[in-house]
N, C-alpha and C. Protein backbone atom coordinates (compact mmCIF):
# COMPACT_ATOMS: atom_id res chain seq x y z
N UNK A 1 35.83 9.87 -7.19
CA UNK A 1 36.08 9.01 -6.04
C UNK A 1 34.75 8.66 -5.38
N UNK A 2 34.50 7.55 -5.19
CA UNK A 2 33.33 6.60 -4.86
C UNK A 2 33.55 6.47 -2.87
N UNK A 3 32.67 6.99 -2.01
CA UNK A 3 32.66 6.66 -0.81
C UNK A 3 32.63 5.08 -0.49
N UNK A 4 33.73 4.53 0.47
CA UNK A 4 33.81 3.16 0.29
C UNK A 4 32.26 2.44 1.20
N UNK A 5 32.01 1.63 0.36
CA UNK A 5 31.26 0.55 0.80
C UNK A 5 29.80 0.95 -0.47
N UNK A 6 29.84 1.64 -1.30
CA UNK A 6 29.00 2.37 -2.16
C UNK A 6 29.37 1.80 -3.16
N UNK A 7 30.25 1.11 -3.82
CA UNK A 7 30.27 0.27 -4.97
C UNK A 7 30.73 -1.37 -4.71
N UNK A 8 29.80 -2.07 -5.70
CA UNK A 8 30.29 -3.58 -5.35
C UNK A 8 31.71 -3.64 -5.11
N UNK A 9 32.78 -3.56 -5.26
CA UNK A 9 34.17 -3.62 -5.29
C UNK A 9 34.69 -3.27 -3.94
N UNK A 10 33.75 -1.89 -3.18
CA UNK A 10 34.32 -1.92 -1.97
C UNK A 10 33.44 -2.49 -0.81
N UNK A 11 32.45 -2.41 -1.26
CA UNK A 11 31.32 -3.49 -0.66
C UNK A 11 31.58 -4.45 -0.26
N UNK A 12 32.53 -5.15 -1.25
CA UNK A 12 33.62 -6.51 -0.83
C UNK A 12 34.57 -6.41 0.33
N UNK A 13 35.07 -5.32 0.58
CA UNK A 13 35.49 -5.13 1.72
C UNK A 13 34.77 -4.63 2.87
N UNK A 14 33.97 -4.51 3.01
CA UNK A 14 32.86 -4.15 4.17
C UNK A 14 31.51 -4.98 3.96
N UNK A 15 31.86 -6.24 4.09
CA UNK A 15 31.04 -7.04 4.25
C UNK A 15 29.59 -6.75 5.49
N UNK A 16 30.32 -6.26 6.61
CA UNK A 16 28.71 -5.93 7.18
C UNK A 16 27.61 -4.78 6.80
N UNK A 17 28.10 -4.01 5.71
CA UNK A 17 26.96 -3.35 5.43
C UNK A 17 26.00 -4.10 4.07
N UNK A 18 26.25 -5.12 4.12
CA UNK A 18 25.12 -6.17 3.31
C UNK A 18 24.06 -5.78 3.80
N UNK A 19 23.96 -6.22 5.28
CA UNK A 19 22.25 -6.50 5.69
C UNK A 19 21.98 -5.10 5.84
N UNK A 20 22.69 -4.24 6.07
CA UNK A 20 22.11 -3.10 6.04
C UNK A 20 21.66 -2.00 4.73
N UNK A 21 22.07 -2.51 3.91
CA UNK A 21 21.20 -2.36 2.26
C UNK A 21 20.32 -3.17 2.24
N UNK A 22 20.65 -4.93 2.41
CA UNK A 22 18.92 -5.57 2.32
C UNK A 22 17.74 -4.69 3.15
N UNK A 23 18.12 -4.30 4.37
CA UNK A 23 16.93 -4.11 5.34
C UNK A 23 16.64 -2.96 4.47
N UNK A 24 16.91 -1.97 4.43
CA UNK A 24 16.98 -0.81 3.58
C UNK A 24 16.13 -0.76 2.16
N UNK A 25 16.73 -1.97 2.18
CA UNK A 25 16.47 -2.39 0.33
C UNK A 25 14.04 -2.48 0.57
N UNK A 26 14.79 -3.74 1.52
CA UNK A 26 13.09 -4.40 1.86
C UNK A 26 12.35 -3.25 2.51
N UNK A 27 12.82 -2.32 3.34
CA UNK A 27 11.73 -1.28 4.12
C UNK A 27 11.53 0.07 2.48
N UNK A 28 12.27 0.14 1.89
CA UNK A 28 12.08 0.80 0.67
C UNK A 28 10.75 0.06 0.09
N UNK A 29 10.65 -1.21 -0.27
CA UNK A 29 10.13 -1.75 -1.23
C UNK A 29 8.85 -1.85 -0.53
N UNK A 30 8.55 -1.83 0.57
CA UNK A 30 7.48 -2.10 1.15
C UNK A 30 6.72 -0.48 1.59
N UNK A 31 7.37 0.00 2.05
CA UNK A 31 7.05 1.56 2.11
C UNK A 31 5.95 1.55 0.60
N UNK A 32 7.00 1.76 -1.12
CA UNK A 32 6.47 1.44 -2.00
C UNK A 32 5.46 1.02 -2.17
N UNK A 33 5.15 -0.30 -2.23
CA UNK A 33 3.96 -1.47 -2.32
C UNK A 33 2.57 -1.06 -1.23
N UNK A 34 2.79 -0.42 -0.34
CA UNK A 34 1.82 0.06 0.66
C UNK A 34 0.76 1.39 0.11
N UNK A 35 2.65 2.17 -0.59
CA UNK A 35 1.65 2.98 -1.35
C UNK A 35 1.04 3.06 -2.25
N UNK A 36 1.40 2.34 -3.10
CA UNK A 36 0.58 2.18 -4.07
C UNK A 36 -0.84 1.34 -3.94
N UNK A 37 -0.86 0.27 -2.54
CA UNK A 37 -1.83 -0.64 -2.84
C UNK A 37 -2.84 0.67 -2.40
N UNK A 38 -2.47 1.59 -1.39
CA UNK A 38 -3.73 2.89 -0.83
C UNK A 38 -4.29 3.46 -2.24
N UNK A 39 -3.14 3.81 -3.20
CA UNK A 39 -3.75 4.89 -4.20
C UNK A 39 -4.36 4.07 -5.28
N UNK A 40 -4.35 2.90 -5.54
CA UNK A 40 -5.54 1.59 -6.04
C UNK A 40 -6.56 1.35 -5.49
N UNK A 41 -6.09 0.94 -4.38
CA UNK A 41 -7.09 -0.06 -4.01
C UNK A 41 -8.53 1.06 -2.72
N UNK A 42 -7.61 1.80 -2.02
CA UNK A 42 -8.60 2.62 -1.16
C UNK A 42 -9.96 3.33 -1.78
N UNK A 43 -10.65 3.37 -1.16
CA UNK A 43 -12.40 3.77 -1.46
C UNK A 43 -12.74 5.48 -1.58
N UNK A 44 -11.28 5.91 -0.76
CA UNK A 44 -11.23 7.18 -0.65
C UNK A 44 -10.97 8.19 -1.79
N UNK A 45 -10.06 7.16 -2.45
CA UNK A 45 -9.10 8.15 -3.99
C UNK A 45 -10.12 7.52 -5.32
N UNK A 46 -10.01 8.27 -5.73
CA UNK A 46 -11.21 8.36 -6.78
C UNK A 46 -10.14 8.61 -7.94
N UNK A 47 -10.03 7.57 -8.93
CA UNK A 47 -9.05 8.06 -10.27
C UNK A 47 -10.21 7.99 -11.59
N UNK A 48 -11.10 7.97 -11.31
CA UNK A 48 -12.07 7.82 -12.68
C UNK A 48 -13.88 8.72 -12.37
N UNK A 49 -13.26 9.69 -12.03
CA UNK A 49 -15.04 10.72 -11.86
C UNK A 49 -15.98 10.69 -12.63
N UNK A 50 -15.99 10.56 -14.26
CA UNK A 50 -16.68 10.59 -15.10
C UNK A 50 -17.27 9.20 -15.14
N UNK A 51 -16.58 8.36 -15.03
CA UNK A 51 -16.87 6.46 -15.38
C UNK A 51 -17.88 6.68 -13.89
N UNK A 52 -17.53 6.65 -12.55
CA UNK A 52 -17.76 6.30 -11.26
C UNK A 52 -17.62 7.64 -10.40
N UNK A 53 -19.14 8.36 -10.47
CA UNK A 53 -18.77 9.51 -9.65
C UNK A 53 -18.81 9.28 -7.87
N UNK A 54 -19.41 8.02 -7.71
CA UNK A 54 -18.94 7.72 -5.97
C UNK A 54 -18.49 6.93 -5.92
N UNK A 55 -17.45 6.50 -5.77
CA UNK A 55 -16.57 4.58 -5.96
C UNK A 55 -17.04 4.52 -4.35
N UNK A 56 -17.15 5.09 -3.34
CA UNK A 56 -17.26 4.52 -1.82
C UNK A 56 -18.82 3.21 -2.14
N UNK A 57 -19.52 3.92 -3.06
CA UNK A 57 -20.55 2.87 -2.46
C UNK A 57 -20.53 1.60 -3.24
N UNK A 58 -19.36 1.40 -3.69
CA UNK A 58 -18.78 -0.01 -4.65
C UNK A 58 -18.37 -1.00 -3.02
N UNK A 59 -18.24 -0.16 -2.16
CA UNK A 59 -17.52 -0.97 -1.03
C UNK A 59 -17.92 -0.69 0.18
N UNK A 60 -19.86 -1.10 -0.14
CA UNK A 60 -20.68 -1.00 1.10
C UNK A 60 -20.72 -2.31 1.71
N UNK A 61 -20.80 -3.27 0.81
CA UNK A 61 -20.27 -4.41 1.31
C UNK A 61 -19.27 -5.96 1.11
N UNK A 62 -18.16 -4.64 1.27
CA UNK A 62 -16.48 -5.29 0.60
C UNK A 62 -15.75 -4.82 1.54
N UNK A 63 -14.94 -5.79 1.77
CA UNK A 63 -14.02 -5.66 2.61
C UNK A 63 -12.80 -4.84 1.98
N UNK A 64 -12.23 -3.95 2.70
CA UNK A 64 -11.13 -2.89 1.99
C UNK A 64 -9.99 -2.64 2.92
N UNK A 65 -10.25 -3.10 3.89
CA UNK A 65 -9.34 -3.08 4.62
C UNK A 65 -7.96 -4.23 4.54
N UNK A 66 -6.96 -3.82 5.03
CA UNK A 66 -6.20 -5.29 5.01
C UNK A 66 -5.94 -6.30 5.97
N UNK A 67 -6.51 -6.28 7.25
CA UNK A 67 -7.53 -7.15 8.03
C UNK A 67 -8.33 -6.73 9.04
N UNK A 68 -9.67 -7.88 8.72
CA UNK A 68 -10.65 -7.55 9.47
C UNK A 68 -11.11 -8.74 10.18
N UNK A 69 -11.42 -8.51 11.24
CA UNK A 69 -12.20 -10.09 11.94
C UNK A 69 -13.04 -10.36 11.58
N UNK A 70 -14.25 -9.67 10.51
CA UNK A 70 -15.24 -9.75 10.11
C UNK A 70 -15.03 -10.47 8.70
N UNK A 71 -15.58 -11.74 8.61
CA UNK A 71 -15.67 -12.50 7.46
C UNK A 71 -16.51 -12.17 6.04
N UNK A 72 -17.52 -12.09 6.61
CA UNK A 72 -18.75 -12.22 5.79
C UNK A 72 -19.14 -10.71 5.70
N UNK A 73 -18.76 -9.69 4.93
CA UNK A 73 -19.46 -8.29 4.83
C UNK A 73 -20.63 -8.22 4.10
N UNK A 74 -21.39 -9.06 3.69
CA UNK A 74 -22.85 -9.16 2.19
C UNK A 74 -23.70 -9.01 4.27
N UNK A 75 -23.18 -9.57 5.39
CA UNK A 75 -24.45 -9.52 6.17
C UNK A 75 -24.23 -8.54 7.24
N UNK A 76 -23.52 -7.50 7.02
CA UNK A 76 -23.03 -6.55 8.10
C UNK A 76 -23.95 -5.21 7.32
N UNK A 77 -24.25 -4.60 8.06
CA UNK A 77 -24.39 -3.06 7.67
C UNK A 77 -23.44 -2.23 7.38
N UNK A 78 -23.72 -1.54 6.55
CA UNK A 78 -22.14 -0.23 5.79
C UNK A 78 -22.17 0.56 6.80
N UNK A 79 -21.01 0.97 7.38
CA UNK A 79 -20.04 2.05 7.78
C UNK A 79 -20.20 3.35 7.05
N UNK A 80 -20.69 2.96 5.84
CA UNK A 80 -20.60 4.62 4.93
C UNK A 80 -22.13 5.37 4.84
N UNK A 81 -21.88 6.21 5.26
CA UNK A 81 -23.54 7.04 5.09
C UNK A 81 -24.00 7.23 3.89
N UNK A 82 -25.24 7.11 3.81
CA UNK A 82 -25.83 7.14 2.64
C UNK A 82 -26.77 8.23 2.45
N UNK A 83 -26.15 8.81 0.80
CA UNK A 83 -26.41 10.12 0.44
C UNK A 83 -27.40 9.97 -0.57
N UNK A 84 -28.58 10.71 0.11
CA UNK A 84 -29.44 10.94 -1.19
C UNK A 84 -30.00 12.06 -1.73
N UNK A 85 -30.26 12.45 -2.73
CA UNK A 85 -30.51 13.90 -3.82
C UNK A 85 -32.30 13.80 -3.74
């Protein structure tokens, strides 16, 4: 036995919990997509040590954020300290 509104068939009869699976549906998918764009795209997570043992200084002057008022980063100074041996 299927709780009603949990299969298309009774879904049909409880028409207002539509939008409340879309919203559901879309805050799922975006939750998702957020995380994954951090564990790609962020400067912080490092998936390749041997290829790139500091990826931060790939994005001394790149924008990484997902907005910034700052246009042009080639004429700003880095945010990231710079480490030397």
């Amino acid at each position: 036995m299927v709780m009603q509104g949990m299969s298309p068939s009774t879904l049909k009869k409880h028409p207002a919990l539509i939008p409340l699976y879309v919203c559901t549906g879309l805050g799922m998918a975006g939750a998702l997509f957020y995380t994954l764009r951090l564990a790609t795209r962020n400067p912080d997570v490092s998936w390749n040590r041997s290829g790139n043992p500091e990826p931060w200084q790939e994005y001394s002057n790149k924008q990484y954020k997902f907005y910034s008022p700052i246009r042009d980063y080639s004429k700003t100074e880095s945010p990231a300290p710079k480490y030397t041996e």
